[in-house]
Protein backbone atom coordinates (compact mmCIF):
# COMPACT_ATOMS: atom_id res chain seq x y z
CA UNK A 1 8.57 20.52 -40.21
CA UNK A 2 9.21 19.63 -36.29
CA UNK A 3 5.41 20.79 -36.04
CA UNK A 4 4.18 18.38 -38.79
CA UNK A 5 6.52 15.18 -36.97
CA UNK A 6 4.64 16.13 -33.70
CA UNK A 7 1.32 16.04 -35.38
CA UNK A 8 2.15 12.82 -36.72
CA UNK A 9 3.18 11.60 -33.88
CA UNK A 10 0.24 12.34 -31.90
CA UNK A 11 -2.12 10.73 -34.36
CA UNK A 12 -0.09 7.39 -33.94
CA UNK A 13 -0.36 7.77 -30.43
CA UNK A 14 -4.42 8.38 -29.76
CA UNK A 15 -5.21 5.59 -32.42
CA UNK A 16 -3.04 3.08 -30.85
CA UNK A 17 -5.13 4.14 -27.18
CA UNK A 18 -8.66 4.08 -29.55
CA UNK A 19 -7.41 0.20 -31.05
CA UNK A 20 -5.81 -1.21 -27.30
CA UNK A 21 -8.96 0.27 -25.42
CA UNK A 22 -6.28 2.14 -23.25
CA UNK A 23 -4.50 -0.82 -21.68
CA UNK A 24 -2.34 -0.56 -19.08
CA UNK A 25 -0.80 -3.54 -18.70
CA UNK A 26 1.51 -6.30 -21.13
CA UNK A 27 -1.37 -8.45 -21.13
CA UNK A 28 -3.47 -5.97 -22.34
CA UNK A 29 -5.46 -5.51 -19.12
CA UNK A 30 -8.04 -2.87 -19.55
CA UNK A 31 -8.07 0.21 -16.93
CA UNK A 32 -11.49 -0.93 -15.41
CA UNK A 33 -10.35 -4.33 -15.02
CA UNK A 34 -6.69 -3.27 -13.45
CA UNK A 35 -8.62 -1.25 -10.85
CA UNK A 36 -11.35 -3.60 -9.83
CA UNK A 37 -8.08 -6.20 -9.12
CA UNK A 38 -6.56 -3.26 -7.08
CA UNK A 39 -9.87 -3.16 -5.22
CA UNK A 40 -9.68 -6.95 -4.70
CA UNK A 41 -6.46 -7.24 -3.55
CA UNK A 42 -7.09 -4.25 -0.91
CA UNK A 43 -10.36 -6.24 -0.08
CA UNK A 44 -8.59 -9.35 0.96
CA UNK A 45 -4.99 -7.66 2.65
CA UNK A 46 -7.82 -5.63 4.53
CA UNK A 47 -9.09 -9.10 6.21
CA UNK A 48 -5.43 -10.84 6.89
CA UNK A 49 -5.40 -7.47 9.21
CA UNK A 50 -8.70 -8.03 10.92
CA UNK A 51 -7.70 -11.77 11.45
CA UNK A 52 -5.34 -12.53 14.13
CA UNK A 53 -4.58 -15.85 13.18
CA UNK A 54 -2.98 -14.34 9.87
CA UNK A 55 -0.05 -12.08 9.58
CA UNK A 56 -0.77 -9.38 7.01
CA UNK A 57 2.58 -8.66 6.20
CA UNK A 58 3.66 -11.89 5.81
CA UNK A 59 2.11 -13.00 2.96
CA UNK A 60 1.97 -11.20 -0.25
CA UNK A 61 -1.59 -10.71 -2.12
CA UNK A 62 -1.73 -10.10 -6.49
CA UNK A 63 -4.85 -10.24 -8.52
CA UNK A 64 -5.37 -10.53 -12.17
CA UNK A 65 -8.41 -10.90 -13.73
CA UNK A 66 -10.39 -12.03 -10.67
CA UNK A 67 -8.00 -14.51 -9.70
CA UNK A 68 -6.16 -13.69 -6.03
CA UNK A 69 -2.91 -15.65 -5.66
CA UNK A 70 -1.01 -15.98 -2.36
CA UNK A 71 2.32 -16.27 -1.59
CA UNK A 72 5.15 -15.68 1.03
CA UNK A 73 5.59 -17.85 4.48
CA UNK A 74 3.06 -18.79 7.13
CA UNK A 75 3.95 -20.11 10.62
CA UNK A 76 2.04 -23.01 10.34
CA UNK A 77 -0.83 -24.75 8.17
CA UNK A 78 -3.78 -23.15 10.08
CA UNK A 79 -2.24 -19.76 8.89
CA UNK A 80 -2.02 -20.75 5.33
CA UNK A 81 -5.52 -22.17 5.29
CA UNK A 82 -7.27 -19.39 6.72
CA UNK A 83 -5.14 -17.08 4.90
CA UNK A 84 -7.33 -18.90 1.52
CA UNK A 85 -10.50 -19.03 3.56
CA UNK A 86 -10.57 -15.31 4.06
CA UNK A 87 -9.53 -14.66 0.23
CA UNK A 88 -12.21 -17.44 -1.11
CA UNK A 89 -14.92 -15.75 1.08
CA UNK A 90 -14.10 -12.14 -0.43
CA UNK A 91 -16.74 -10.23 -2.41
CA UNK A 92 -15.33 -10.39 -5.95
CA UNK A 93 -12.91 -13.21 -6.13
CA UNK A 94 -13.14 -15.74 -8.55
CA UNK A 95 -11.00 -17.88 -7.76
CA UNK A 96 -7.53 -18.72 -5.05
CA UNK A 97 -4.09 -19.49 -5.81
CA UNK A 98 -2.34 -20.56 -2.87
CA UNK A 99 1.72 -20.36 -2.84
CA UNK A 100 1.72 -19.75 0.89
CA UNK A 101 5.09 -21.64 1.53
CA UNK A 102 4.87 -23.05 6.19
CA UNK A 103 8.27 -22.09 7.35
């Protein structure tokens, strides 16, 4: 009977993944698309680390969907802009959301 639940079970399971397409996140974010926002994001905290105007691990990078958004403290405006220059002018992004907060 235990062998028949488990069965069960794991039918449930692989037609939920064959109905989500495998999602991996609560928004239903496929595995191709979580991974080319991975790339993204490594793609633009890559070029705060070339630039020395911005500090890298100052200011926190997510992506979703194409869309980078910025946040955490700058020392000054020329940080925060160039901090969205260098995100705008990455291969891939769609779009900038800029929360950088000047301290």
């Amino acid at each position: 009977m235990k062998i028949a639940h488990a069965l069960v079970a794991v039918a449930a399971t692989f037609s939920l993944v064959q109905i989500t397409g495998c999602a991996v996140a609560r928004d239903q974010q496929t595995v191709g698309a979580y991974i080319d926002d991975a790339t993204l994001t490594t793609r633009v905290k890559a070029r705060f680390a070339e630039n020395k105007t911005v500090s890298a691990t100052s200011i926190s990078v997510e992506t979703l969907n194409g869309t980078v958004q910025l946040s955490g403290f700058a020392k000054s405006n020329e940080e925060k802009a160039m901090a969205e220059t260098l995100a705008k002018s990455t291969s891939g992004v769609k779009s900038v959301r800029n929360d950088i907060v000047v301290r």
